[in-house]
Protein backbone atom coordinates (compact mmCIF):
# COMPACT_ATOMS: atom_id res chain seq x y z
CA UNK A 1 -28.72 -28.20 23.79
CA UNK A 2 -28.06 -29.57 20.54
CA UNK A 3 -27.42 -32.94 19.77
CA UNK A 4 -24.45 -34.25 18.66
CA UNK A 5 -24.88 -37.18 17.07
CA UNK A 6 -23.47 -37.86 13.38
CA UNK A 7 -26.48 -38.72 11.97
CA UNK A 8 -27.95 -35.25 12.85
CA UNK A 9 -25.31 -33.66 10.25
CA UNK A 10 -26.45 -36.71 7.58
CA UNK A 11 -30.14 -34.60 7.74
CA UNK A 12 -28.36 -31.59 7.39
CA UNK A 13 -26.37 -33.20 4.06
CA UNK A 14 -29.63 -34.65 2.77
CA UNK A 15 -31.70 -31.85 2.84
CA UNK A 16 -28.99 -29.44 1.23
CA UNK A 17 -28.61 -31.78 -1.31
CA UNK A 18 -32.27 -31.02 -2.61
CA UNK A 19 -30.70 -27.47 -3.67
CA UNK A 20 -28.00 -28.69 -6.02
CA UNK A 21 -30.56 -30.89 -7.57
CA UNK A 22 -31.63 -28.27 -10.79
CA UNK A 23 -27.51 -27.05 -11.50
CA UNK A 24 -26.44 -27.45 -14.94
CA UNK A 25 -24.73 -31.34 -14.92
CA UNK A 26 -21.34 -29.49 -16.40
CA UNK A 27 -20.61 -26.88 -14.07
CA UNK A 28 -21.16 -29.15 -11.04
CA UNK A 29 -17.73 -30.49 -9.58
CA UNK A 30 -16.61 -33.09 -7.44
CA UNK A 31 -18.32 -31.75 -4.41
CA UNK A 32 -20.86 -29.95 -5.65
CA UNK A 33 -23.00 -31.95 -3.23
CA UNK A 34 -23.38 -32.14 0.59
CA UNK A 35 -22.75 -35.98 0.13
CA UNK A 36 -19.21 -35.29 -2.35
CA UNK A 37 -18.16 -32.92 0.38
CA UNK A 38 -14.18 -32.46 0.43
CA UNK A 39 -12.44 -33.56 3.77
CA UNK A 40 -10.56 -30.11 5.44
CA UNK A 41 -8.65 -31.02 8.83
CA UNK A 42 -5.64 -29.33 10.83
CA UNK A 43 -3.39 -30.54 8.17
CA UNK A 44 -5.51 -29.82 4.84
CA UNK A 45 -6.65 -26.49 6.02
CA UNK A 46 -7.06 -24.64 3.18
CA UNK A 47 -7.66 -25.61 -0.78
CA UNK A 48 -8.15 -22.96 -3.57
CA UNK A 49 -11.15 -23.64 -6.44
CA UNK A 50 -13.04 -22.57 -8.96
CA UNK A 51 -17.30 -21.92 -8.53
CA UNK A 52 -19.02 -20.90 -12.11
CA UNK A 53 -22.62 -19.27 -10.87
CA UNK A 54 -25.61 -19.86 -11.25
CA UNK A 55 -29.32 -17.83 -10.81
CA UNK A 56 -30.42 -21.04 -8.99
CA UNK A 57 -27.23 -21.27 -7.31
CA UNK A 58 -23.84 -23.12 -7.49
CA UNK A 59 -21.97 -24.98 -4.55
CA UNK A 60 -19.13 -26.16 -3.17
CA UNK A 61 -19.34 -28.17 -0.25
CA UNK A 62 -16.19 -29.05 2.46
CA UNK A 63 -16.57 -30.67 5.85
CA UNK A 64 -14.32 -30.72 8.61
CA UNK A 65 -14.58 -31.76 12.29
CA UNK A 66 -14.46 -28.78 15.27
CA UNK A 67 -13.34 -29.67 18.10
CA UNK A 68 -15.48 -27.56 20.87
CA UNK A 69 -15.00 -26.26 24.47
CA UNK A 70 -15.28 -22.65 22.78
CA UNK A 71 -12.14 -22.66 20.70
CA UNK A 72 -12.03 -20.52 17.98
CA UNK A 73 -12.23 -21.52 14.90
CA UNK A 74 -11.46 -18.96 11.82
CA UNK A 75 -13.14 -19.49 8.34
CA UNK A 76 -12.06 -17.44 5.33
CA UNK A 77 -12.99 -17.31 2.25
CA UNK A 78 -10.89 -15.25 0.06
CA UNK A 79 -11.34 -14.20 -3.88
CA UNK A 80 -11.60 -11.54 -6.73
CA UNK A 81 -14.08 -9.56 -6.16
CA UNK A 82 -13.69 -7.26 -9.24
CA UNK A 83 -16.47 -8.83 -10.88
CA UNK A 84 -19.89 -6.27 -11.33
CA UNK A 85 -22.16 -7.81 -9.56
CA UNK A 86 -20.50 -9.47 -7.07
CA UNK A 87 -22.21 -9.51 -3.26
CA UNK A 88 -22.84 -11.48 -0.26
CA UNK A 89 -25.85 -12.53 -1.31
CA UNK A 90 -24.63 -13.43 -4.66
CA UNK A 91 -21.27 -15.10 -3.59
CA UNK A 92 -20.33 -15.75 0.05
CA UNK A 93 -20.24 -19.36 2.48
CA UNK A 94 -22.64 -20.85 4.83
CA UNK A 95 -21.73 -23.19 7.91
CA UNK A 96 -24.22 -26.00 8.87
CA UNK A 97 -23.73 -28.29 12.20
CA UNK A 98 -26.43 -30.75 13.97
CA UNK A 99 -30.05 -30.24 14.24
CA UNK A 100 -30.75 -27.14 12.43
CA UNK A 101 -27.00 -25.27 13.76
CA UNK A 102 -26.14 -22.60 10.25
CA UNK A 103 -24.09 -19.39 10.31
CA UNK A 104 -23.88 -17.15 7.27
CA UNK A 105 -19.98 -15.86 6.28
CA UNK A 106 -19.82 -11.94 6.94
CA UNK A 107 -17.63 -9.24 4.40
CA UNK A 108 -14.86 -8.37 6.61
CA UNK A 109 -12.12 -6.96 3.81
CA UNK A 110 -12.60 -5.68 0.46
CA UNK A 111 -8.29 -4.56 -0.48
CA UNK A 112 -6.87 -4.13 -4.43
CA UNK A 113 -9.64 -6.46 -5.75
CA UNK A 114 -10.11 -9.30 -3.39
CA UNK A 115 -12.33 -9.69 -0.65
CA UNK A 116 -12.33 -11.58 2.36
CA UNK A 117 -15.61 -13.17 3.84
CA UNK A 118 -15.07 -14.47 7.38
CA UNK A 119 -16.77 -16.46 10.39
CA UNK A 120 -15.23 -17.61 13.96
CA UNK A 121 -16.78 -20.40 15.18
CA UNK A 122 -16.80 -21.00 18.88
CA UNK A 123 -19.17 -23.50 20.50
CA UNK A 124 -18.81 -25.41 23.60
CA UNK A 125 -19.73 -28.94 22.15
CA UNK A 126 -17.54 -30.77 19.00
CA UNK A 127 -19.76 -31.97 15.55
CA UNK A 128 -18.88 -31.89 12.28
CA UNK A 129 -19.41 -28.56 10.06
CA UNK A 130 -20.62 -28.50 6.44
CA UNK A 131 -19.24 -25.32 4.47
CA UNK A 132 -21.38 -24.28 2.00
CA UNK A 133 -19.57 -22.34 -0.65
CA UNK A 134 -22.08 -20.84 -2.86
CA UNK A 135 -22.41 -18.46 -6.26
CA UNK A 136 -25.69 -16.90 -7.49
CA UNK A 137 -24.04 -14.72 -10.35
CA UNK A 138 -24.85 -16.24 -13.62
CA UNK A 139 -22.15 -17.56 -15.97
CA UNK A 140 -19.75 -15.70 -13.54
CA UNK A 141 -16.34 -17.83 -13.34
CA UNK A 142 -14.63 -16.79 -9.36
CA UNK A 143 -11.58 -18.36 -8.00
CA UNK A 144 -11.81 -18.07 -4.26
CA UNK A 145 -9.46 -19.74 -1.26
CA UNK A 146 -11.04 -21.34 1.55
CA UNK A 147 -8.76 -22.07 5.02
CA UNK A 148 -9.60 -22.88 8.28
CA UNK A 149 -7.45 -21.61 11.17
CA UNK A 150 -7.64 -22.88 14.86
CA UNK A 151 -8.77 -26.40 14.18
CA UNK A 152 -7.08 -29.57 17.25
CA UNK A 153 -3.96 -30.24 15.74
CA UNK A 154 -2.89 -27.41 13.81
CA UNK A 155 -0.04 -24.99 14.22
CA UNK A 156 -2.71 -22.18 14.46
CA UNK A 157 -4.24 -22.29 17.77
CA UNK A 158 -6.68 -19.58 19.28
CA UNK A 159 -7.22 -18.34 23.17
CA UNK A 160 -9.74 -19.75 24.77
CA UNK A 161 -11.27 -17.34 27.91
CA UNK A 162 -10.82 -18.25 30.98
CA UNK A 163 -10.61 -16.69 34.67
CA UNK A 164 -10.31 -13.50 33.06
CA UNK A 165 -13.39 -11.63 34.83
CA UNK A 166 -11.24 -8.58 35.85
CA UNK A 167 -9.60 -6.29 34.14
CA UNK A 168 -6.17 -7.80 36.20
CA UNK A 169 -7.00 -11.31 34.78
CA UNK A 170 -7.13 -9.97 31.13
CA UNK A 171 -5.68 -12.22 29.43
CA UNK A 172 -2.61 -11.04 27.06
CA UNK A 173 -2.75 -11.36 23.31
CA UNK A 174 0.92 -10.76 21.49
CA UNK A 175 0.24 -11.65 17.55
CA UNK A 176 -0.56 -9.11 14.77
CA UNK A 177 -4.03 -11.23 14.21
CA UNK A 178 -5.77 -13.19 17.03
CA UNK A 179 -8.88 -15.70 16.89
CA UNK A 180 -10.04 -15.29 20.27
CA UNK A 181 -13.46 -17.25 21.82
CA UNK A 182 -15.24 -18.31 25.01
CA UNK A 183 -18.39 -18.32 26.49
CA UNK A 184 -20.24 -15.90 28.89
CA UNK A 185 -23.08 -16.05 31.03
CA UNK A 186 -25.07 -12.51 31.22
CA UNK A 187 -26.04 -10.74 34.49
CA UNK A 188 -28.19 -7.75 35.29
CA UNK A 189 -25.58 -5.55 36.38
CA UNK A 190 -22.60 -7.40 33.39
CA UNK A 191 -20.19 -10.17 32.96
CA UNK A 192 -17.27 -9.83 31.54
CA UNK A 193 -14.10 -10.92 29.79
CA UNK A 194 -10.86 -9.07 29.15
CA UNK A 195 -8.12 -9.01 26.75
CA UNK A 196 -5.19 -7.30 25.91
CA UNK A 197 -3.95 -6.04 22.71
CA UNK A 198 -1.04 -4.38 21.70
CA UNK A 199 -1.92 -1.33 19.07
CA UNK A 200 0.94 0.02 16.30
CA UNK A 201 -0.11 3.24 15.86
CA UNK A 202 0.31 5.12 12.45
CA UNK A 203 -3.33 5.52 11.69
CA UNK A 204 -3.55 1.71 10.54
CA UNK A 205 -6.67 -0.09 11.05
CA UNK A 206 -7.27 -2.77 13.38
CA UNK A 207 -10.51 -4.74 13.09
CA UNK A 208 -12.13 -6.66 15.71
CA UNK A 209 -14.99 -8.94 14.39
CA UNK A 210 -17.02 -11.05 17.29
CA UNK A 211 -19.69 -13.53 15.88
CA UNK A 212 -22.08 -14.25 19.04
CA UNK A 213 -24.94 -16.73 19.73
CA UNK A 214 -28.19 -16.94 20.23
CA UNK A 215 -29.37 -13.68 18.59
CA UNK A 216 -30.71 -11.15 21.22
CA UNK A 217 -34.32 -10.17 20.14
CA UNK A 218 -34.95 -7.44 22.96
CA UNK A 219 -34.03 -4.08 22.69
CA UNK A 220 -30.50 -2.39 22.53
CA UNK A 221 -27.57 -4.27 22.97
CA UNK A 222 -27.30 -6.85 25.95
CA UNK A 223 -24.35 -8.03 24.85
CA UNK A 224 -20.99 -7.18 22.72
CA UNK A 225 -17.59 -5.63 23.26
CA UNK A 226 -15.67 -2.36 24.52
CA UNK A 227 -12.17 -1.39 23.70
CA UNK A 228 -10.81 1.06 25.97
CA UNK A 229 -7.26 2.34 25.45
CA UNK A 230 -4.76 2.35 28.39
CA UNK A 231 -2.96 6.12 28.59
CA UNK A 232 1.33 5.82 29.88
CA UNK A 233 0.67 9.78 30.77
CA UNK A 234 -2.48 9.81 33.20
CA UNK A 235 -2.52 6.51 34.34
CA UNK A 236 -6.11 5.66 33.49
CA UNK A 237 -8.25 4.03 30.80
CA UNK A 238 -10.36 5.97 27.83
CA UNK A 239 -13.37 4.29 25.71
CA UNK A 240 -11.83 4.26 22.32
CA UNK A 241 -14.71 2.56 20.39
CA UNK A 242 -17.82 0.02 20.64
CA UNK A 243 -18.67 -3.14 18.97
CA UNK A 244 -21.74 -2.72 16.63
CA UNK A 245 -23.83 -5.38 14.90
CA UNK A 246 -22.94 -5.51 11.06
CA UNK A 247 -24.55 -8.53 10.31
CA UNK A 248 -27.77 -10.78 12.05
CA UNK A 249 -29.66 -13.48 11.32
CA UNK A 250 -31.39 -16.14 13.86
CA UNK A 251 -29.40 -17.98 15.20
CA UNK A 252 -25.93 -15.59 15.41
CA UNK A 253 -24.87 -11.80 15.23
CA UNK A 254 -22.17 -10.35 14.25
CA UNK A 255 -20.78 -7.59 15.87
CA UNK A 256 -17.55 -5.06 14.13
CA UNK A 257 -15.55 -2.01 15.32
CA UNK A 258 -12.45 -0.66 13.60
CA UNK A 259 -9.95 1.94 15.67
CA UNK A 260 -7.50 4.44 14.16
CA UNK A 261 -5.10 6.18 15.91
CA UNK A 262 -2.22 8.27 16.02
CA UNK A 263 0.13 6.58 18.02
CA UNK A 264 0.92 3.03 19.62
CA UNK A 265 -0.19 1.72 22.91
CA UNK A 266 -1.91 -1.15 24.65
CA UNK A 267 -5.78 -1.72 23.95
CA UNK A 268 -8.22 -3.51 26.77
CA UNK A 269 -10.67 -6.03 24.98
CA UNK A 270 -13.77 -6.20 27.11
CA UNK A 271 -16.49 -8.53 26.29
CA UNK A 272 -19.87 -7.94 27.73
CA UNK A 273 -22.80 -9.75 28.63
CA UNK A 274 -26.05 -8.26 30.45
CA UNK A 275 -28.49 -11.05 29.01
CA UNK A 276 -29.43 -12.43 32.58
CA UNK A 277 -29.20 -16.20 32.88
CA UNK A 278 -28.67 -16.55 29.34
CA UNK A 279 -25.26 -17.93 28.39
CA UNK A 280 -23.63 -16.81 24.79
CA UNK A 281 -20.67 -18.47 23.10
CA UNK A 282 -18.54 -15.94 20.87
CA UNK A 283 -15.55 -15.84 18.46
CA UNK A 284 -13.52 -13.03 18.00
CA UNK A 285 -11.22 -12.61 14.69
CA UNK A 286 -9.09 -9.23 15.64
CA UNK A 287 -6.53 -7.88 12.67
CA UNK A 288 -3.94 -5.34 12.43
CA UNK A 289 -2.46 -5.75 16.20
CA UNK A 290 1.47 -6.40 16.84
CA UNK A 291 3.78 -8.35 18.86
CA UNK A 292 5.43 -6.60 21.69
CA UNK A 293 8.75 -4.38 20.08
CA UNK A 294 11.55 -5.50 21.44
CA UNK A 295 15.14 -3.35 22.81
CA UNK A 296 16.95 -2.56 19.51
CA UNK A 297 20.60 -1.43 20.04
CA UNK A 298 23.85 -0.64 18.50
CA UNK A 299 21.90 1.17 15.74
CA UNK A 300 23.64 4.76 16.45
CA UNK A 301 24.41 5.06 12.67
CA UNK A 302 23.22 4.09 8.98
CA UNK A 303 25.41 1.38 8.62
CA UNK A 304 23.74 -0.50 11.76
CA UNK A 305 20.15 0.14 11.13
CA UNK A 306 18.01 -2.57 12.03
CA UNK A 307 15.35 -3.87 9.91
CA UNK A 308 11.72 -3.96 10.73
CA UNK A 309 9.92 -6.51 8.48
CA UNK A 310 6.94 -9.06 9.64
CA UNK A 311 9.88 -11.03 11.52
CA UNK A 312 10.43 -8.22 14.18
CA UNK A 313 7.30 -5.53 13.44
CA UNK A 314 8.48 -2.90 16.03
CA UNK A 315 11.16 -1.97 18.50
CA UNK A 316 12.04 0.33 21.85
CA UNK A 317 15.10 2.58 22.38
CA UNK A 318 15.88 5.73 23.82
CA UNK A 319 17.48 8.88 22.96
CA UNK A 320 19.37 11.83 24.89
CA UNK A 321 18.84 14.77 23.17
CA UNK A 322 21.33 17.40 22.39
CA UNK A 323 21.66 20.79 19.90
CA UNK A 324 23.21 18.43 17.03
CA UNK A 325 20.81 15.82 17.36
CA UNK A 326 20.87 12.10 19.11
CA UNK A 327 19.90 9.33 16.26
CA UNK A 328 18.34 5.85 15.94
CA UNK A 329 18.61 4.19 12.47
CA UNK A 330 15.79 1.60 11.31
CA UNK A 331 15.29 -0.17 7.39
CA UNK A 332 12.17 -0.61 6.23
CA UNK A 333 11.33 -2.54 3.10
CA UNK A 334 8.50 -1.45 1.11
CA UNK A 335 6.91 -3.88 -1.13
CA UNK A 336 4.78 -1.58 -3.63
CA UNK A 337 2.04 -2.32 -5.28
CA UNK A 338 -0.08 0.71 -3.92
CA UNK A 339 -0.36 -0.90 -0.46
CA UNK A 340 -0.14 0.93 2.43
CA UNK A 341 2.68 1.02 4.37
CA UNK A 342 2.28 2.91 8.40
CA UNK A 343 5.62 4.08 10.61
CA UNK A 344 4.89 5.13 13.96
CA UNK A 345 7.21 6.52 16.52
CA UNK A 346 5.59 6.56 19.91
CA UNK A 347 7.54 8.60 22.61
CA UNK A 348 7.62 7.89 26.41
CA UNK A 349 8.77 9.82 29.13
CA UNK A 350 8.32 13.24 27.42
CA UNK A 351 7.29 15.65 30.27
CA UNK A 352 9.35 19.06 29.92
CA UNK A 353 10.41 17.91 26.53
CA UNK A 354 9.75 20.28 23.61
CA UNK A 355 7.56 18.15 20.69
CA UNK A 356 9.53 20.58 18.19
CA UNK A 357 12.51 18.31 18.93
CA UNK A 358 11.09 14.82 18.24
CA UNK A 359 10.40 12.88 15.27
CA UNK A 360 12.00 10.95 12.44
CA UNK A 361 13.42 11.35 8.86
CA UNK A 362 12.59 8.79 6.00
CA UNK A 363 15.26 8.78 3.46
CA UNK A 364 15.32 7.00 0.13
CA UNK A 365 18.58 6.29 -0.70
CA UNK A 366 20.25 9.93 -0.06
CA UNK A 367 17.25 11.51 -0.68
CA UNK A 368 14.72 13.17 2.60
CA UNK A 369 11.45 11.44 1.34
CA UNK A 370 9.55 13.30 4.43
CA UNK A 371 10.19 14.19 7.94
CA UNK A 372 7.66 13.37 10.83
CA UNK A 373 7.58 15.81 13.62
CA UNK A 374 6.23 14.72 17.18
CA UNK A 375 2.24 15.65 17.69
CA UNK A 376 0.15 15.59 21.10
CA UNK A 377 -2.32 12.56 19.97
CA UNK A 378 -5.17 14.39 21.93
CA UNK A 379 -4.57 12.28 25.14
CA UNK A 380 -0.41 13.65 26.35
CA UNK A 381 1.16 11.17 24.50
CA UNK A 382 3.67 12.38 21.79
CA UNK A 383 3.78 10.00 18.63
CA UNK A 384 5.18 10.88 14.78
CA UNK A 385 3.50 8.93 11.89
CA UNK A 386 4.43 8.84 8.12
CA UNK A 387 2.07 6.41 6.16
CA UNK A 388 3.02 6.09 2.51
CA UNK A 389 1.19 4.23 -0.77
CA UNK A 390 3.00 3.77 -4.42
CA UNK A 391 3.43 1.67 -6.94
CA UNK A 392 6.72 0.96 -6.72
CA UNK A 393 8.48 -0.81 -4.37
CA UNK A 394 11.47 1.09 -2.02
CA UNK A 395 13.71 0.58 0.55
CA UNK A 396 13.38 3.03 3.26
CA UNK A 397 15.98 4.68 6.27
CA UNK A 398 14.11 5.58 9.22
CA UNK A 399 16.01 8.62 10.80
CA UNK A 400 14.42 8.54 14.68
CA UNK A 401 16.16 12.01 16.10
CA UNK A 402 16.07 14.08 19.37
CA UNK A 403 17.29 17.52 19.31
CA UNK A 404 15.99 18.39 22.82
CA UNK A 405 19.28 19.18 24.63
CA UNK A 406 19.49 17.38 28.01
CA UNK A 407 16.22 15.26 27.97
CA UNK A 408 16.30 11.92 27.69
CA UNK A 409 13.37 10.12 25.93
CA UNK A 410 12.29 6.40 25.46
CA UNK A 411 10.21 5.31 22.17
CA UNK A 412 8.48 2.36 20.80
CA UNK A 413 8.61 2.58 16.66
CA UNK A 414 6.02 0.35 14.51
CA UNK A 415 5.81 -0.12 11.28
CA UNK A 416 2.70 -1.97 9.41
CA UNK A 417 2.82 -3.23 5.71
CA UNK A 418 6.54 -3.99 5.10
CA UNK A 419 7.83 -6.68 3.69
């Protein structure tokens, strides 16, 4: 166990301090020490600033106070990264806590210049965390954001496991990004947590990112995470990817998977533990999820499309097919600058129904930008997906059709990267 007191994070402070000690007087800012380190809370949960490196390093230093019982707490650091040179050993964060407690930031993004280095905290016991923003480049000048997300107090709040043993307790997650933590005490034969995520299809990547303690020295991997993907045609579950360790030092792992698929669905979380006796504490950042679509209706013609945007990400409908075609109209705002934009049109209740006659139409203005026609994913399940990437922003109609005559279909459409 690790004690708590304050004065164990004072050590912490003075020791760190001895590293600052040979930076140039100029480049060293108001908390360039553990000692000058700038207050972050639930309210002042993020702050923007500029580190000029050093070979012997540079720092930044904020503190802020977690709150335990295994919520999650996110950190993010985000800046340009289009600097030569730059890496996570050159620029990157560490977190310090009582009596010896550190955890080293891990690369999660790299998009259009700026990267994202990330760590979820989860511990049973509150202390108070030193961040550690450091730069090793020489002379090199980076602007970077820091934030915090999860802290007591804040509008950002993470799931916490509990009673969710079963794959019927899972417990249900319903936001496009999740923090997620909780702690788990291995057994020869498993223990496990579930969770449930909701998937948009179109090929887009979700990321699922678990940082675990302690580090397991033995062989292979005692502990970690499954997803498995739940199929609406056979009924059953299918392994759809495992976690593998990315990053390691000794006191924490970290442990990544992305998934890409075809078409949308809901996603089991599993988190495993066959350490026996020994009990690990984990936090779980997963991106590129949605919320649940919702009924759309009225939306028969152009004039009553509705529009998906990061307010409503998806919707459901259905469609009775017939020789001249049965419509659903959706808008789509695209926000250009070469990001990538996903649709996905996932089809239900397709048995006897031709693919030829599903799909949808993506018009610019007048003009047929593309048409996506219905494709078995592999596993029964019929899904269309258009994914797009310009410079230029455009608004886009989404034509969802059904020209099979006399078969009624239900659908669930997604789209990931409007604005």
């Amino acid at each position: 166990m690790y004690s708590l007191t304050r004065s164990s994070i004072r050590i912490v402070l003075a020791l760190l301090s001895c590293l600052v000690l040979f930076a140039p007087s100029a480049a060293l800012a108001a908390n360039s020490t553990p000692q000058t380190a700038t207050p972050m809370s639930a309210a002042k949960n993020s702050v923007s600033a500029t580190l000029v490196g050093s070979t012997g390093g540079a720092y930044n230093f904020y503190q802020f106070r977690y709150q335990g019982s295994g919520a999650p707490v996110l950190v993010t650091l985000t800046f340009n990264s289009t600097f030569e040179g730059t890496s996570s050993q050159a620029f990157g964060f560490n977190l310090y806590g009582p009596s010896g407690l550190s955890y080293q930031g891990t690369w999660t993004a790299s998009n259009q210049g700026t990267s994202t280095i990330q760590y979820t905290l989860s511990n049973t016991a509150s202390m108070d965390m030193l961040v550690q923003v450091y730069n090793y480049t020489a002379g090199m000048s980076i602007d970077y954001n820091l934030s915090l997300a999860g802290l007591s107090g804040g509008s950002s709040t993470g799931i916490v496991a509990q009673n969710n043993g079963t794959p019927g307790q899972a417990v249900s997650v319903n936001t496009i990004n999740a923090s997620l933590g909780g702690t788990l005490k291995g057994e020869p034969g498993g223990a496990f947590h579930y969770f449930t995520l909701l998937y948009p299809g179109g090929n887009s990547a979700a990321t699922i990112t678990m940082n675990a303690a302690p580090t397991y020295n033995g062989q292979g991997q005692a502990y970690g995470f499954n997803v498995y993907r739940n199929n609406p045609v056979s009924g059953t579950t299918t392994l759809v990817s495992t976690s593998s360790v990315s990053a390691s030092d000794v006191n924490s792992e970290t442990l990544s998977t992305t998934i890409s698929q075809s078409s949308a669905g809901s996603y089991q979380l599993q988190v495993f533990n066959y350490w026996p006796g020994q009990t690990i504490t984990y936090g779980i950042n997963a991106t590129g999820f949605a919320t649940s679509a919702h009924p759309a209706s009225g939306n028969t013609d152009g004039a009553h499309a509705i529009v998906l945007n990061s307010a409503r990400q998806g919707a459901t409908g259905s469609l009775t097919g017939n020789g001249g075609g049965a419509f659903n109209y959706y808008l789509v705002n695209y926000p250009g600058s070469n990001s990538t934009l996903s649709i996905s049109v996932t089809y239900g209740n397709t048995a006897g129904v031709p693919s030829s006659g599903l799909g949808f139409k993506v018009y610019n203005g007048s003009t047929l930008q593309a048409t996506a026609n219905a494709q078995d994913d592999g596993n029964g399940v019929l899904s269309a997906v258009y994914n797009y990437v310009d410079p230029d922003a455009a608004t886009f109609g989404i034509q969802v059709y059904d020209y099979a005559p006399n078969n009624s279909v239900t659908y669930t459409i997604y789209q990931v990267g409007s604005r």
